[in-house]
PDB file of N, CA and C in Angstrom:
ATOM      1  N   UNK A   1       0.496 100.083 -76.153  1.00  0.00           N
ATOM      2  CA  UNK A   1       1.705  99.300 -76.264  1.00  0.00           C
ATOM      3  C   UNK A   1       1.740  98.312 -75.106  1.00  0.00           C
ATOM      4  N   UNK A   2       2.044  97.293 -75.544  1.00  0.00           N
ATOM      5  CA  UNK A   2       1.833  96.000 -74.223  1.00  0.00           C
ATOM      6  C   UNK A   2       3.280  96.194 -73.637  1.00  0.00           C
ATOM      7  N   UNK A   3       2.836  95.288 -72.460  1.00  0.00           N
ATOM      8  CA  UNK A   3       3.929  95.903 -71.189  1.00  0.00           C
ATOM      9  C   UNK A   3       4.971  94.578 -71.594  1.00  0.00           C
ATOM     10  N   UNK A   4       6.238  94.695 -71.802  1.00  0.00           N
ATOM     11  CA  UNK A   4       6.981  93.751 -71.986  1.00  0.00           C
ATOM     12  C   UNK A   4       7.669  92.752 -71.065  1.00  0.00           C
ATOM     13  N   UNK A   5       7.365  93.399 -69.426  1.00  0.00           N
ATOM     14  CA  UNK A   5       7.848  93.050 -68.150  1.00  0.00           C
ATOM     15  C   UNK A   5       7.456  91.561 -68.325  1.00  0.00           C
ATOM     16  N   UNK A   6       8.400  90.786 -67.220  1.00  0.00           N
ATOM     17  CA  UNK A   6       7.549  89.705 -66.757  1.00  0.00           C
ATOM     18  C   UNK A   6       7.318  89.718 -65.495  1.00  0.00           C
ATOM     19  N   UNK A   7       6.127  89.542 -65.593  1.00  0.00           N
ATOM     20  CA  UNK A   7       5.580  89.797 -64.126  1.00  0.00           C
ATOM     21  C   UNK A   7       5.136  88.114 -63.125  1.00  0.00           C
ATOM     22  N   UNK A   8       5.241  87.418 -63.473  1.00  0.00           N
ATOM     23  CA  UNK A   8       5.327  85.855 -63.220  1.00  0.00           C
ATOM     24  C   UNK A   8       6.270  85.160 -63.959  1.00  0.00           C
ATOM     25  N   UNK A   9       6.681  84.087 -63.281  1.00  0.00           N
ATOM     26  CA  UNK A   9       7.409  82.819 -63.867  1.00  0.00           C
ATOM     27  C   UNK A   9       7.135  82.673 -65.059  1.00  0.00           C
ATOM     28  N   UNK A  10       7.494  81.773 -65.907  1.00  0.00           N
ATOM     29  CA  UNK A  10       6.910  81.889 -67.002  1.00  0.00           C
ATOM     30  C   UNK A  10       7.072  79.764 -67.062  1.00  0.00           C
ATOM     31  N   UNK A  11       8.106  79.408 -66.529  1.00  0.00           N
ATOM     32  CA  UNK A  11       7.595  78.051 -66.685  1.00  0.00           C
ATOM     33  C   UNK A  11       7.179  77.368 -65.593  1.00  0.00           C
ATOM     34  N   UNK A  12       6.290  76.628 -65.714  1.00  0.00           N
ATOM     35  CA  UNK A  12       5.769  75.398 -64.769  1.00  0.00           C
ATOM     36  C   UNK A  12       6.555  74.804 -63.678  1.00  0.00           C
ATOM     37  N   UNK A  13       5.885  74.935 -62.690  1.00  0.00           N
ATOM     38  CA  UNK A  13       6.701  74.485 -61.594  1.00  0.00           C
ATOM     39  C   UNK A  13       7.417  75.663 -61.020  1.00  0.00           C
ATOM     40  N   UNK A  14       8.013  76.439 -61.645  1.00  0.00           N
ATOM     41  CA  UNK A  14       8.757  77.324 -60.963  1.00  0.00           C
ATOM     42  C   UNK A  14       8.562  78.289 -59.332  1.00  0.00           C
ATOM     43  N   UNK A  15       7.157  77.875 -59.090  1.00  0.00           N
ATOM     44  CA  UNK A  15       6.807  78.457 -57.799  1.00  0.00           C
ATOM     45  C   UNK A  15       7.889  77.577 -56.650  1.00  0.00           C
ATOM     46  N   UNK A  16       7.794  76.069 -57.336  1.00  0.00           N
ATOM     47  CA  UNK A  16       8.064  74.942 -56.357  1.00  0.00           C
ATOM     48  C   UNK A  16       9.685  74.799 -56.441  1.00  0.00           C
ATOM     49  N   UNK A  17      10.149  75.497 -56.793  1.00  0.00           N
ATOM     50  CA  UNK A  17      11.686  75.635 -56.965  1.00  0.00           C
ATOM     51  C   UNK A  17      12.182  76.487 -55.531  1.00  0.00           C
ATOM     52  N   UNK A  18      13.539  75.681 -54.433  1.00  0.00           N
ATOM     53  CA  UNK A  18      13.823  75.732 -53.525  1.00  0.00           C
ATOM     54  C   UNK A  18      14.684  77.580 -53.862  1.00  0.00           C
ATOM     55  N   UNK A  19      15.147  78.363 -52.619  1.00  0.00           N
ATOM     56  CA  UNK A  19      15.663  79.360 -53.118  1.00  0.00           C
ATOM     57  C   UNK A  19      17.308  79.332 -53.572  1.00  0.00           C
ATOM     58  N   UNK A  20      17.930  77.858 -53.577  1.00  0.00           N
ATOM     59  CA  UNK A  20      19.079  77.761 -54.205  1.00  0.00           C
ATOM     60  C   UNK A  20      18.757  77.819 -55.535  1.00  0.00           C
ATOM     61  N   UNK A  21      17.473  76.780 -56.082  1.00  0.00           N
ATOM     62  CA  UNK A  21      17.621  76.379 -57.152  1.00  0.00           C
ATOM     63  C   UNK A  21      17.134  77.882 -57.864  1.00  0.00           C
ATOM     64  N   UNK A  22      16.575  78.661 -57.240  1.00  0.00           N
ATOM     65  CA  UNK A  22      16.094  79.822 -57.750  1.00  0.00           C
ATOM     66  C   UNK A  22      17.044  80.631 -57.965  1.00  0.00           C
ATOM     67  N   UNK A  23      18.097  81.194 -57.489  1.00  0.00           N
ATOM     68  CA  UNK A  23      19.470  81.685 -57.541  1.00  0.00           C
ATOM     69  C   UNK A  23      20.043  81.539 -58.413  1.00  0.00           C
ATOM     70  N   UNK A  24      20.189  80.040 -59.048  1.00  0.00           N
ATOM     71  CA  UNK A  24      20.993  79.592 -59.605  1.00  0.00           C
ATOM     72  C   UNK A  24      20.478  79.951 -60.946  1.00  0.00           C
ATOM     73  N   UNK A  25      18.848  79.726 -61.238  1.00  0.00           N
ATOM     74  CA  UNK A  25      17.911  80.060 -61.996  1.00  0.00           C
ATOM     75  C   UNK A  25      18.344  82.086 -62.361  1.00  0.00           C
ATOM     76  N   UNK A  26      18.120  82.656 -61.687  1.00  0.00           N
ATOM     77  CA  UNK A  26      18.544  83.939 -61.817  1.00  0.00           C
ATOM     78  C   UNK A  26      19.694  84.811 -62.079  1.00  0.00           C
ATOM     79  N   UNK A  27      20.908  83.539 -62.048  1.00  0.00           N
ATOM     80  CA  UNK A  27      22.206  83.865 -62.529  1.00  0.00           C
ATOM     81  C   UNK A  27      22.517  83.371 -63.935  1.00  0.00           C
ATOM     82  N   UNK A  28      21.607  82.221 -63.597  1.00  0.00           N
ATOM     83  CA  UNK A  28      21.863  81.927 -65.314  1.00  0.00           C
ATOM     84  C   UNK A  28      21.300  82.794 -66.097  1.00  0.00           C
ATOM     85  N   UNK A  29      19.990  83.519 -65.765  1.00  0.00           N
ATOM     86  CA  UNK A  29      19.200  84.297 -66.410  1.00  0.00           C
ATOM     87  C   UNK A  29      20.259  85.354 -67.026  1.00  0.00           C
ATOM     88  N   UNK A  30      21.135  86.127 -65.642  1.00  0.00           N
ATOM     89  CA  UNK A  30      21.335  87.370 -65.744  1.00  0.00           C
ATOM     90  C   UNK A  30      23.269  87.175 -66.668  1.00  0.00           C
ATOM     91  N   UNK A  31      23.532  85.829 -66.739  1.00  0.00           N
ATOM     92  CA  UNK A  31      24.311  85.961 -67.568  1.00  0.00           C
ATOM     93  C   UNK A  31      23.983  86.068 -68.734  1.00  0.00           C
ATOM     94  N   UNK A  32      23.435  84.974 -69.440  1.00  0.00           N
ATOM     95  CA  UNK A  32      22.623  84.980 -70.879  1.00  0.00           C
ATOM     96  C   UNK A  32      22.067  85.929 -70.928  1.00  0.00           C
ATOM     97  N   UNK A  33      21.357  87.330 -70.275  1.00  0.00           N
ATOM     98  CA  UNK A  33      20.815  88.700 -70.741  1.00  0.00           C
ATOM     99  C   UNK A  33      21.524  89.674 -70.910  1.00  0.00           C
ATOM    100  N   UNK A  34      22.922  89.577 -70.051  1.00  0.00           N
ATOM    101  CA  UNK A  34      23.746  90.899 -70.070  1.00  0.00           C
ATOM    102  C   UNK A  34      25.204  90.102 -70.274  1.00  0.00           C
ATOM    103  N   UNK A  35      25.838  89.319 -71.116  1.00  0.00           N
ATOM    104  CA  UNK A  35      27.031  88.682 -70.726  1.00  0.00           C
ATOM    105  C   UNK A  35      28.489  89.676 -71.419  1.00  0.00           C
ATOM    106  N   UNK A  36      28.164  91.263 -71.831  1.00  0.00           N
ATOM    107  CA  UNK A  36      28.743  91.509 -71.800  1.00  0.00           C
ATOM    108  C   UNK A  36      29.137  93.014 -70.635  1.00  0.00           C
ATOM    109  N   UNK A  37      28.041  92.633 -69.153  1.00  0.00           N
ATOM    110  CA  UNK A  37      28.058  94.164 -68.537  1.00  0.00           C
ATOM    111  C   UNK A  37      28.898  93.913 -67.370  1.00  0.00           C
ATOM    112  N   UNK A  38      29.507  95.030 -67.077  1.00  0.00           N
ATOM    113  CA  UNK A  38      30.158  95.322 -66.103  1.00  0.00           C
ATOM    114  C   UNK A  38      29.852  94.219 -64.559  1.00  0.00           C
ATOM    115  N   UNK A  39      30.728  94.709 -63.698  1.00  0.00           N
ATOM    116  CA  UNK A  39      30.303  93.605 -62.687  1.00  0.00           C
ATOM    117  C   UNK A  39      29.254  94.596 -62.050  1.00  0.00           C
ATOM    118  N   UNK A  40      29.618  95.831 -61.974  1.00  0.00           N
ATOM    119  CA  UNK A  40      28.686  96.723 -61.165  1.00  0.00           C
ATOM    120  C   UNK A  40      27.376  96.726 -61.882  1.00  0.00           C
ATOM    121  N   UNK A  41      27.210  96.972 -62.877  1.00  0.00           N
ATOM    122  CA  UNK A  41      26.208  96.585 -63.934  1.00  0.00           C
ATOM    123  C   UNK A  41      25.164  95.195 -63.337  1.00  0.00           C
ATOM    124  N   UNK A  42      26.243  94.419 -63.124  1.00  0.00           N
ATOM    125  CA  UNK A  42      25.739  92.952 -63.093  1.00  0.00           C
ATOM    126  C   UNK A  42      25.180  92.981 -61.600  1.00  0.00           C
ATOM    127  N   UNK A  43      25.679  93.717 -60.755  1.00  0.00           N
ATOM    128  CA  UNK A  43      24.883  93.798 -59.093  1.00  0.00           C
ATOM    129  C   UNK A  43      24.265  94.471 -59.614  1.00  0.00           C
ATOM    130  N   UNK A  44      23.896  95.571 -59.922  1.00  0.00           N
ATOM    131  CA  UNK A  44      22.340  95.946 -60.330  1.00  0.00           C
ATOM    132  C   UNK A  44      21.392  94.958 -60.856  1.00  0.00           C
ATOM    133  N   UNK A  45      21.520  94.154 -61.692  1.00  0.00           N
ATOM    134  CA  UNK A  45      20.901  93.278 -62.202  1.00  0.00           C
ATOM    135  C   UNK A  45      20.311  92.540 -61.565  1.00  0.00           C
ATOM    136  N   UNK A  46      21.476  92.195 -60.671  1.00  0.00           N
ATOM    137  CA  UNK A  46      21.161  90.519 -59.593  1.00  0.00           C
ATOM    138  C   UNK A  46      20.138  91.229 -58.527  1.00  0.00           C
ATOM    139  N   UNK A  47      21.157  92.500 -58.204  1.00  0.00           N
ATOM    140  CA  UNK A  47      19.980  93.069 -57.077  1.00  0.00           C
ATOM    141  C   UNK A  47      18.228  92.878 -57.372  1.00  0.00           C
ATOM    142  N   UNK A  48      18.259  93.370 -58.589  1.00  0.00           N
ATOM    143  CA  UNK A  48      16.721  93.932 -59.173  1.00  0.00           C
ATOM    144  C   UNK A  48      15.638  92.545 -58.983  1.00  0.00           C
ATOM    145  N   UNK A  49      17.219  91.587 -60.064  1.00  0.00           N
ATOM    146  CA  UNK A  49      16.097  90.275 -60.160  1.00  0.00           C
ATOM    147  C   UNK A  49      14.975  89.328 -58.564  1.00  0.00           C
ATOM    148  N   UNK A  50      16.550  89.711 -57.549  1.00  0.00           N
ATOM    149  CA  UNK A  50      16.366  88.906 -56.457  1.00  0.00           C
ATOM    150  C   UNK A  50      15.269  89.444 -55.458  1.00  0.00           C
ATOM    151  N   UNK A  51      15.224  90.935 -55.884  1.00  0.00           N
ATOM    152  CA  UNK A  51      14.303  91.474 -54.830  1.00  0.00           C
ATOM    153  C   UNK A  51      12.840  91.299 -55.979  1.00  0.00           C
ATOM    154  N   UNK A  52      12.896  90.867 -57.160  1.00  0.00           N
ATOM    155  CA  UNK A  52      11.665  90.582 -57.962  1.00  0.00           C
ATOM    156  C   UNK A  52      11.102  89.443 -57.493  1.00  0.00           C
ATOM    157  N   UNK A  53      12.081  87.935 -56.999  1.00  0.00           N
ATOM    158  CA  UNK A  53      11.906  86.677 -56.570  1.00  0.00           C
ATOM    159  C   UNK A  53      11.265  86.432 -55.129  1.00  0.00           C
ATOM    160  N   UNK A  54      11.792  87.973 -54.421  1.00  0.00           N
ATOM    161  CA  UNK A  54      11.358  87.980 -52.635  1.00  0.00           C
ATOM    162  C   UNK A  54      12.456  87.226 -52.249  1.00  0.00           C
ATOM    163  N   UNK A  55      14.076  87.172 -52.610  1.00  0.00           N
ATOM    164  CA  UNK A  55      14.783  86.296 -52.131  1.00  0.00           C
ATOM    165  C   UNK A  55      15.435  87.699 -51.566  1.00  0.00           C
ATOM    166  N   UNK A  56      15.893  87.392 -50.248  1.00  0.00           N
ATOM    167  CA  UNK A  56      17.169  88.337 -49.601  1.00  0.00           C
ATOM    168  C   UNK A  56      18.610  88.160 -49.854  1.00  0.00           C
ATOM    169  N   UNK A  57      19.413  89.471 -50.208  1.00  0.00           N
ATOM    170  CA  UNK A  57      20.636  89.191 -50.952  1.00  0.00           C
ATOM    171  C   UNK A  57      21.323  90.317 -49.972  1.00  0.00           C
ATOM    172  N   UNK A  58      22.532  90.090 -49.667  1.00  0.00           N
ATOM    173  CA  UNK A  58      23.448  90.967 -49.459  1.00  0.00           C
ATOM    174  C   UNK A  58      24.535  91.297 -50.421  1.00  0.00           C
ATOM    175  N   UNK A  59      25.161  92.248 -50.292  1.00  0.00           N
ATOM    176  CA  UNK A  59      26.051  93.302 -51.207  1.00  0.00           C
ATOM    177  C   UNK A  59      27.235  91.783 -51.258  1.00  0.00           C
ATOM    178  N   UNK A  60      27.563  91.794 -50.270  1.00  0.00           N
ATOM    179  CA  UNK A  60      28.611  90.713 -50.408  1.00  0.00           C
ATOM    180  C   UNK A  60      28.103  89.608 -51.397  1.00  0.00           C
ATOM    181  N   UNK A  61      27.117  88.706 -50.922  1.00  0.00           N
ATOM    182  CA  UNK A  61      26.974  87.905 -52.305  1.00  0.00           C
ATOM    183  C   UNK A  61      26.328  88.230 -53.251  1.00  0.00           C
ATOM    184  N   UNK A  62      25.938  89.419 -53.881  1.00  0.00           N
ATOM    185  CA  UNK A  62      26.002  89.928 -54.945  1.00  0.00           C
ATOM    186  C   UNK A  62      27.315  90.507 -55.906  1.00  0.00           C
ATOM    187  N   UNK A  63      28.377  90.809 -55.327  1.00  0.00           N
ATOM    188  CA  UNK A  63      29.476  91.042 -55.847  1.00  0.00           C
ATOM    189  C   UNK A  63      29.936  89.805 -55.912  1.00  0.00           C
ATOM    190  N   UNK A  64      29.824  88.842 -55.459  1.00  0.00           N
ATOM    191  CA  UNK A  64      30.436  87.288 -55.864  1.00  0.00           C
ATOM    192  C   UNK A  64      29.702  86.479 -56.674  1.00  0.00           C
ATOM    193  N   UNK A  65      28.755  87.023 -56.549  1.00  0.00           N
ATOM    194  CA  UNK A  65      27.539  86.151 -57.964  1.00  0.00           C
ATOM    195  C   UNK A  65      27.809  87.444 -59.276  1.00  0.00           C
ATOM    196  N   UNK A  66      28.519  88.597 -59.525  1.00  0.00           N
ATOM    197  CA  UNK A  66      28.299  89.336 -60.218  1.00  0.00           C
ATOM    198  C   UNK A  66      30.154  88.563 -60.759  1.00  0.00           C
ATOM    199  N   UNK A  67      30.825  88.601 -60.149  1.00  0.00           N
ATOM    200  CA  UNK A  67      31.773  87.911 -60.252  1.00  0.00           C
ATOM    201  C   UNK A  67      32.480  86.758 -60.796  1.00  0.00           C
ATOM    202  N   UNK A  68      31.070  85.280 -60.591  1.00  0.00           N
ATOM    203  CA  UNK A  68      31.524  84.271 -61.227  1.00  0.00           C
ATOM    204  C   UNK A  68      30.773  84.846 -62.217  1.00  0.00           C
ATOM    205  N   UNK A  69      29.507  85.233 -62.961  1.00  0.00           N
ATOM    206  CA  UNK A  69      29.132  85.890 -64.231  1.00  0.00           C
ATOM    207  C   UNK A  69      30.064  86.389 -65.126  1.00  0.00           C
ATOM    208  N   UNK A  70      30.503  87.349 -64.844  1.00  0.00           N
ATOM    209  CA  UNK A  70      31.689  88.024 -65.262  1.00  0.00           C
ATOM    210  C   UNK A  70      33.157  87.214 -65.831  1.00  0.00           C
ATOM    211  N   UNK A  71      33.165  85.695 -65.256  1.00  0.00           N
ATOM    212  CA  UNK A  71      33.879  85.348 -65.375  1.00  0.00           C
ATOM    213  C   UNK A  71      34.910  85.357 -64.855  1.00  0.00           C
ATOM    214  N   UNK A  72      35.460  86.846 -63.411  1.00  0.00           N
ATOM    215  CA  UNK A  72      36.444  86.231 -62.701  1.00  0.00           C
ATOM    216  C   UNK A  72      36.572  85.740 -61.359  1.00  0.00           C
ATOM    217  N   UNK A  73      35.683  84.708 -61.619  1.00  0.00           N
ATOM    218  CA  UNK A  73      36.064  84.171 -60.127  1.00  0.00           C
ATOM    219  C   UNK A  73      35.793  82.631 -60.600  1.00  0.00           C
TER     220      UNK A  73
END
């Protein structure tokens, strides 16, 4: 059974993407994949993705990026 992960970028250029634009890239991701999960749900998510990217995240702006997702902020 093939592995369904993604284990690289998948489009072009994306190495050369600054770590805002990458963020921004990973929230959009994690809304359009889960737009109906919890916020706690949604810091798991963000957590997982960001430490997949090598970007450093703290709890604090993960509950505020899980937040505007969610829709309340």
């Amino acid at each position: 059974m093939p592995d369904d992960g993604q284990s690289e970028p998948v489009m072009g250029g994306s190495d050369d993407a600054t770590v805002v634009e990458k963020a921004e890239g990973i929230m959009a991701q994690v809304k359009a994949d889960a737009p109906d999960a919890s916020e706690p749900e949604l810091v798991v998510l963000l957590r997982q993705r960001f430490a997949d990217a090598g970007i450093e995240s703290d709890d604090d702006d993960l509950v505020r990026m899980a937040r505007w997702i969610a829709g309340d902020e």
